[in-house]
Protein backbone atom coordinates (compact mmCIF):
# COMPACT_ATOMS: atom_id res chain seq x y z
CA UNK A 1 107.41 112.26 89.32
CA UNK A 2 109.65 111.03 86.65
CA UNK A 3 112.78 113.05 85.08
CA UNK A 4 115.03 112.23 82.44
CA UNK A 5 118.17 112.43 84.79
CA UNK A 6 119.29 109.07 85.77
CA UNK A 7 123.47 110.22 85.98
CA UNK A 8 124.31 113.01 87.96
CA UNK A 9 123.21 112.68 90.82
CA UNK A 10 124.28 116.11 92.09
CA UNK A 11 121.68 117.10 89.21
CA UNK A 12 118.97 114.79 90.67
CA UNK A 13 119.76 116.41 94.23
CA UNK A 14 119.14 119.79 93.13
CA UNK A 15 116.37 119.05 91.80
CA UNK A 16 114.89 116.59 94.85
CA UNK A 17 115.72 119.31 97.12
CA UNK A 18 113.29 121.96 95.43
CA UNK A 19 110.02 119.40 96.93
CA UNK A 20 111.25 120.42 100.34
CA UNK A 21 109.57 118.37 102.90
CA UNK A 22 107.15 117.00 100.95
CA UNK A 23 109.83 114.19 98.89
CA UNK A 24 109.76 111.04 100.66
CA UNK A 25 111.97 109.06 98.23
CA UNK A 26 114.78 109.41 94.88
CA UNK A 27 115.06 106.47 93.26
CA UNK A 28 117.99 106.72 90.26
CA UNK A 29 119.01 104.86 87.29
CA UNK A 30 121.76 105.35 84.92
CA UNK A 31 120.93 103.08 82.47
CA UNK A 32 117.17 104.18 82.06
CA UNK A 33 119.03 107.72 82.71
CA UNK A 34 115.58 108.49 84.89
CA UNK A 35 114.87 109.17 88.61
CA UNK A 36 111.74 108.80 90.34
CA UNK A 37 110.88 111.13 93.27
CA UNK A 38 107.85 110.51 94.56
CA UNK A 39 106.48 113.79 96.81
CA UNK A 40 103.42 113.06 99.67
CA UNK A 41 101.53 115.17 102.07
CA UNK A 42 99.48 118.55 101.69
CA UNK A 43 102.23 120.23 99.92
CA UNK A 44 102.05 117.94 97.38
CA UNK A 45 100.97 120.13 93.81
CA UNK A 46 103.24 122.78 94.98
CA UNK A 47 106.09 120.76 95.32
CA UNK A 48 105.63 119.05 91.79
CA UNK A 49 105.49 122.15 90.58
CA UNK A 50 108.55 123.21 92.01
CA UNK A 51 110.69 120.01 90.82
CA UNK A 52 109.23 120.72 87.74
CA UNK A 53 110.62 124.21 87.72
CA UNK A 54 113.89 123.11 89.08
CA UNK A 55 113.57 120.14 86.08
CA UNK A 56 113.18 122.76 83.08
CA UNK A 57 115.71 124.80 84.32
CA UNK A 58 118.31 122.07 85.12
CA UNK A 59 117.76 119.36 82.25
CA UNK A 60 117.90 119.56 78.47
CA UNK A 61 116.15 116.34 76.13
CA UNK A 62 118.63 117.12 73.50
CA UNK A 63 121.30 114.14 73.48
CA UNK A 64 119.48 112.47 76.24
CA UNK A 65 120.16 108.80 76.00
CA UNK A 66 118.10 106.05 78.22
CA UNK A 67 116.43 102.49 77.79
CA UNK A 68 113.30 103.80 79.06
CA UNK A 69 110.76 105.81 76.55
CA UNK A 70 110.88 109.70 77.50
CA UNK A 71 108.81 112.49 76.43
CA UNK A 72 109.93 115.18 78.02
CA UNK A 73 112.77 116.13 81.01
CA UNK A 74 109.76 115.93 83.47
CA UNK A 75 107.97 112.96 81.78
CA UNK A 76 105.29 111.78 84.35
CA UNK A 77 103.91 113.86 86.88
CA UNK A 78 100.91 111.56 88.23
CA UNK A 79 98.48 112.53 91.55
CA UNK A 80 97.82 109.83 93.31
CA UNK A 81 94.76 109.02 96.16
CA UNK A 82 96.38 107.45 98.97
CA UNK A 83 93.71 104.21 99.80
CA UNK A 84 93.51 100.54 100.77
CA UNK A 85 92.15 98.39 98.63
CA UNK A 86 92.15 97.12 95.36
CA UNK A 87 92.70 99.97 92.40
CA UNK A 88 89.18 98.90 90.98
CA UNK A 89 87.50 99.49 93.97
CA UNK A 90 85.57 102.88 94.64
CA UNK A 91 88.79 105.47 94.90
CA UNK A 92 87.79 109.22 95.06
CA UNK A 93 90.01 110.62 92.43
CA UNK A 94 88.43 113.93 92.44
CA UNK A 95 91.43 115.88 94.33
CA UNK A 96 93.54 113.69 92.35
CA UNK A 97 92.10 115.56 88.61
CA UNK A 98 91.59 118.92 90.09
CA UNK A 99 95.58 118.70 91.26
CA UNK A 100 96.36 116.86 87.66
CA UNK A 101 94.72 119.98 85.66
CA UNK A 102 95.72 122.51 88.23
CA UNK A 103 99.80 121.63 87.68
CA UNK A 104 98.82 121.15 84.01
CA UNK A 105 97.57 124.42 83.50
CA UNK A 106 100.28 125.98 85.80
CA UNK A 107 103.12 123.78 83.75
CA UNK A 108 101.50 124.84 80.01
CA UNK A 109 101.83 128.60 80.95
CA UNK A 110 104.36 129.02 83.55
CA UNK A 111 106.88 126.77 81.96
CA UNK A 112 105.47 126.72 78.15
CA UNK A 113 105.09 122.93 78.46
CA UNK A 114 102.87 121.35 76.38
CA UNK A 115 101.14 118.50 78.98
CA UNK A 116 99.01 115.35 78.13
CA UNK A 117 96.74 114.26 80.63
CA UNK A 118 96.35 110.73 81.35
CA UNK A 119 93.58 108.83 84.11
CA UNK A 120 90.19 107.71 84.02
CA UNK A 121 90.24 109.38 80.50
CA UNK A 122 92.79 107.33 78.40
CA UNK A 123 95.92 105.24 79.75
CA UNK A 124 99.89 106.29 80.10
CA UNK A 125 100.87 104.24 76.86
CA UNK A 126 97.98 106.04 74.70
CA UNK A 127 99.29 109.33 75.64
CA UNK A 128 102.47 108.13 74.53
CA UNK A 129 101.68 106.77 71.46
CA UNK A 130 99.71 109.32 70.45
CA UNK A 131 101.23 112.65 71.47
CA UNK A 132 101.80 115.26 68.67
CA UNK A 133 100.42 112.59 66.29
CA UNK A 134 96.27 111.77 67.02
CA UNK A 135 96.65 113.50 70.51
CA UNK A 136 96.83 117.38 70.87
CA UNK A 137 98.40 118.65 73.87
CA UNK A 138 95.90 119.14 77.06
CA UNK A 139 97.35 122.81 78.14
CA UNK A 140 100.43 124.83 76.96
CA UNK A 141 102.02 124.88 73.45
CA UNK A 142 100.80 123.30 70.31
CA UNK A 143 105.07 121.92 69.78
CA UNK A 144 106.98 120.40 72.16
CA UNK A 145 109.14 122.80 74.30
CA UNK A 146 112.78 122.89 72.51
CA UNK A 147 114.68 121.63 75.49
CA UNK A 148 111.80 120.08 77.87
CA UNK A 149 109.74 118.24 75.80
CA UNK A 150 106.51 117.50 77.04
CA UNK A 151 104.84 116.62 79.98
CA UNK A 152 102.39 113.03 80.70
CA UNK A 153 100.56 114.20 84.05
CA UNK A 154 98.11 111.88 85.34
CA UNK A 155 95.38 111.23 87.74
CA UNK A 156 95.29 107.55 88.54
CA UNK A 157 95.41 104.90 91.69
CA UNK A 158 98.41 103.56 93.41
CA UNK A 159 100.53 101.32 90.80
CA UNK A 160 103.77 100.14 91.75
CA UNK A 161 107.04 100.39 89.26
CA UNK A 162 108.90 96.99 89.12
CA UNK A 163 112.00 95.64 86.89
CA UNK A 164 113.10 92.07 87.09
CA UNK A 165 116.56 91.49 86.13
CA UNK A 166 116.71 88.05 84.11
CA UNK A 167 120.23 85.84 84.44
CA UNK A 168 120.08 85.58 80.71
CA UNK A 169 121.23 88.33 78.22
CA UNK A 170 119.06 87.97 75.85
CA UNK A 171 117.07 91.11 74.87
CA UNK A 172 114.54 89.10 72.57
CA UNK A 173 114.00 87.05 75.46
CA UNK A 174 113.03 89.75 77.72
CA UNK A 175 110.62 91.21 75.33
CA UNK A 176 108.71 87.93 74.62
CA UNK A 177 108.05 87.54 78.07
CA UNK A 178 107.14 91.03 78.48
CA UNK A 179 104.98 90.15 75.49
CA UNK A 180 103.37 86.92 77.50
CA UNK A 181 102.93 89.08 80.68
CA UNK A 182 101.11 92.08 79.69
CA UNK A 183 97.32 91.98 80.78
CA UNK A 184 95.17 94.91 82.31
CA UNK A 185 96.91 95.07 85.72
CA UNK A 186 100.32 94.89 84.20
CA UNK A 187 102.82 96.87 81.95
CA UNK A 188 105.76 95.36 80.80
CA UNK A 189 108.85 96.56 78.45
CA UNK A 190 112.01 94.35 78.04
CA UNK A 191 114.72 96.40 78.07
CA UNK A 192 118.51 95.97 77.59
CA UNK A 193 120.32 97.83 80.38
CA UNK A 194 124.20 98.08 79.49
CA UNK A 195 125.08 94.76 78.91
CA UNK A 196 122.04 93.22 80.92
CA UNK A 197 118.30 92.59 80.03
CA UNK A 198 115.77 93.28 82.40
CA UNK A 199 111.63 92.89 82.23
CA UNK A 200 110.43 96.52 83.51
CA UNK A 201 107.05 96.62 84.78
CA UNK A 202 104.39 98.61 86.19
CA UNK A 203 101.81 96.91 88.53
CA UNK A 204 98.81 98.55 87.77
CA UNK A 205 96.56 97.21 90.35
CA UNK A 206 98.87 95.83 92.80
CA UNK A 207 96.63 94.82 95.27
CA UNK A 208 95.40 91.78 92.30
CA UNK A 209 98.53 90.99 91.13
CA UNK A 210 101.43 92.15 93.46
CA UNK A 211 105.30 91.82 93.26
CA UNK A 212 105.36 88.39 94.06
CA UNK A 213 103.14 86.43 91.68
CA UNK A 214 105.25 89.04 89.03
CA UNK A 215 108.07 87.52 90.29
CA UNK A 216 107.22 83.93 90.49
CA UNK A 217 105.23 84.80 86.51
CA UNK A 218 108.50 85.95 85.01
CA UNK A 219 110.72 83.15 86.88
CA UNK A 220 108.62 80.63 85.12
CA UNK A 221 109.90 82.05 82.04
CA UNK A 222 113.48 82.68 82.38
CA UNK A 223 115.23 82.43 85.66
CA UNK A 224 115.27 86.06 87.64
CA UNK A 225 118.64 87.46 88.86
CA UNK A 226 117.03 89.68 90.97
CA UNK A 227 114.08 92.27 91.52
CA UNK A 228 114.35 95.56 91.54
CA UNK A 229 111.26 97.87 93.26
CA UNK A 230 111.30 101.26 91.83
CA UNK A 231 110.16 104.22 94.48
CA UNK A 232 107.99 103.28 96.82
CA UNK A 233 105.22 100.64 97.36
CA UNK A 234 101.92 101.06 99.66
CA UNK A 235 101.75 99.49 103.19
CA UNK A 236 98.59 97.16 102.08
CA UNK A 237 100.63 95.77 99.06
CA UNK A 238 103.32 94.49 101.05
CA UNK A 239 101.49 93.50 104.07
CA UNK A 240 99.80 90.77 100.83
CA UNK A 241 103.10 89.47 100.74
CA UNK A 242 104.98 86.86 103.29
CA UNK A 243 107.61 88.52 104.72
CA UNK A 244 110.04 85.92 104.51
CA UNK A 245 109.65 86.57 100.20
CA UNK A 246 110.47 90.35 101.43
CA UNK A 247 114.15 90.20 100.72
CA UNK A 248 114.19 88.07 97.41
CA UNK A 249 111.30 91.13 96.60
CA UNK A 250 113.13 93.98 97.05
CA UNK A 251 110.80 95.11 99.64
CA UNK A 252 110.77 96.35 103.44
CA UNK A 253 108.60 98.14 105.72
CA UNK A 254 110.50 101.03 105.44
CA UNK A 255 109.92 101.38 101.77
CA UNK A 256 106.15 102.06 102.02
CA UNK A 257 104.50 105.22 101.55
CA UNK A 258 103.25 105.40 104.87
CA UNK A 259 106.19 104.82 106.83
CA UNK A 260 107.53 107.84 104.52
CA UNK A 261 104.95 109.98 105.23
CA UNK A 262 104.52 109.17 109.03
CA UNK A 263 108.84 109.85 109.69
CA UNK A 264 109.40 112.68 107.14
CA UNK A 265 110.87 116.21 108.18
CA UNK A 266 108.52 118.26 110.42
């Protein structure tokens, strides 16, 4: 899940705490001003639907400042099918929609959200080009909630979240590569972070085109500073990638979303 609270993280704690055993990880940044908690296990919908709770009640979109697009102060809620193998092979994302439209239906009337649903349907970036203009909100209100915004909740396979942190500081430079980089399995935005530039990505089917050939694609471009993985990344996508790259990566075996699951609370 991903809330527009990238600062306080006293905020961010509060609001982590609410998924109870089910959050494996809190990743924070105050430049994007966003967190990332991603939640696992069978208490899964009801813990998103706590955060979200905790998120409403906690957060307010007006004033928010952050390089990374926002719709709402709980901006992406996706379910995810925990699998091996590449994202276009055959994934059972039933449980996956029936979660997605059971939070989005809880969210629209419990919390007077107004939620988009994304998946197999139409992408992330549609629903955010197009909500409240050509798209119509899947559940809840017609408006946007006056200090919550909206809601993107998805159904979709494994994709990993990835910024690359370029040496130079040139924002135009950033964008044109995240221009040259974009393809079906990956989303890129280059964003200026304080006084830095970074290439922000999403790896949308890691298992073709994983962390390092992003790397080693953007380095070819503009030398990287360093990588930066966002949340959590699953066990078969690292175990692609030689572990002596792990470090220059930004990735370990304790970072996977197995490892979380298999040492979290009892």
């Amino acid at each position: 899940m991903n809330i527009s609270e990238g600062v306080r993280a006293d905020v961010v704690g509060s609001i982590g705490d609410a998924a109870g055993v089910a959050l494996l990880d809190v990743h924070s940044d105050p430049w994007h001003h966003r967190s990332v908690l991603t939640l696992g296990g069978a208490e899964t919908l009801e813990a998103a639907e706590a955060v979200a709770a905790a998120a409403v009640r906690l957060l307010d979109l007006d004033g928010h400042v952050g390089a990374h697009p926002r719709l709402g102060v709980v901006d992406v809620v996706p379910f995810v099918p925990l699998g091996v193998g590449r994202a276009e092979e055959s994934l059972d994302l039933g449980p996956a929609r029936a979660a997605r439209d059971a939070f989005g239906r809880w969210a629209g009337s419990s919390l007077g959200l107004p939620c988009f649903f994304y998946g197999p349907e139409r992408s992330l970036p549609e629903v955010r080009r197009g909500a409240f203009v050509t798209l119509a909100p899947d559940t809840g209100p017609a408006e946007p909630h006056p200090s919550a915004g909206a809601v993107c909740v998805g159904a979709r396979p494994a994709l990993v979240a990835y910024n690359l942190w370029l040496e130079s500081r040139d924002l135009a430079l950033a964008r044109t590569i995240a221009r040259a980089i974009r393809c079906p399995e990956i989303r890129a935005l280059g964003l200026g972070v304080g006084d830095r530039v970074q290439v922000s990505c999403n790896l949308v089917d890691p298992w073709q085109i994983g962390p390092g050939a992003l790397f080693d694609a953007v380095d070819s471009l503009a030398r990287v500073e360093r990588a930066e993985l966002v949340g959590l990344v699953p066990e078969g996508v690292l175990a692609r990638e030689p572990r002596r790259r792990w470090s220059r990566l930004d990735l370990d075996a304790e970072r996977t979303i197995e490892s979380r699951l298999a040492s979290r609370r009892p």
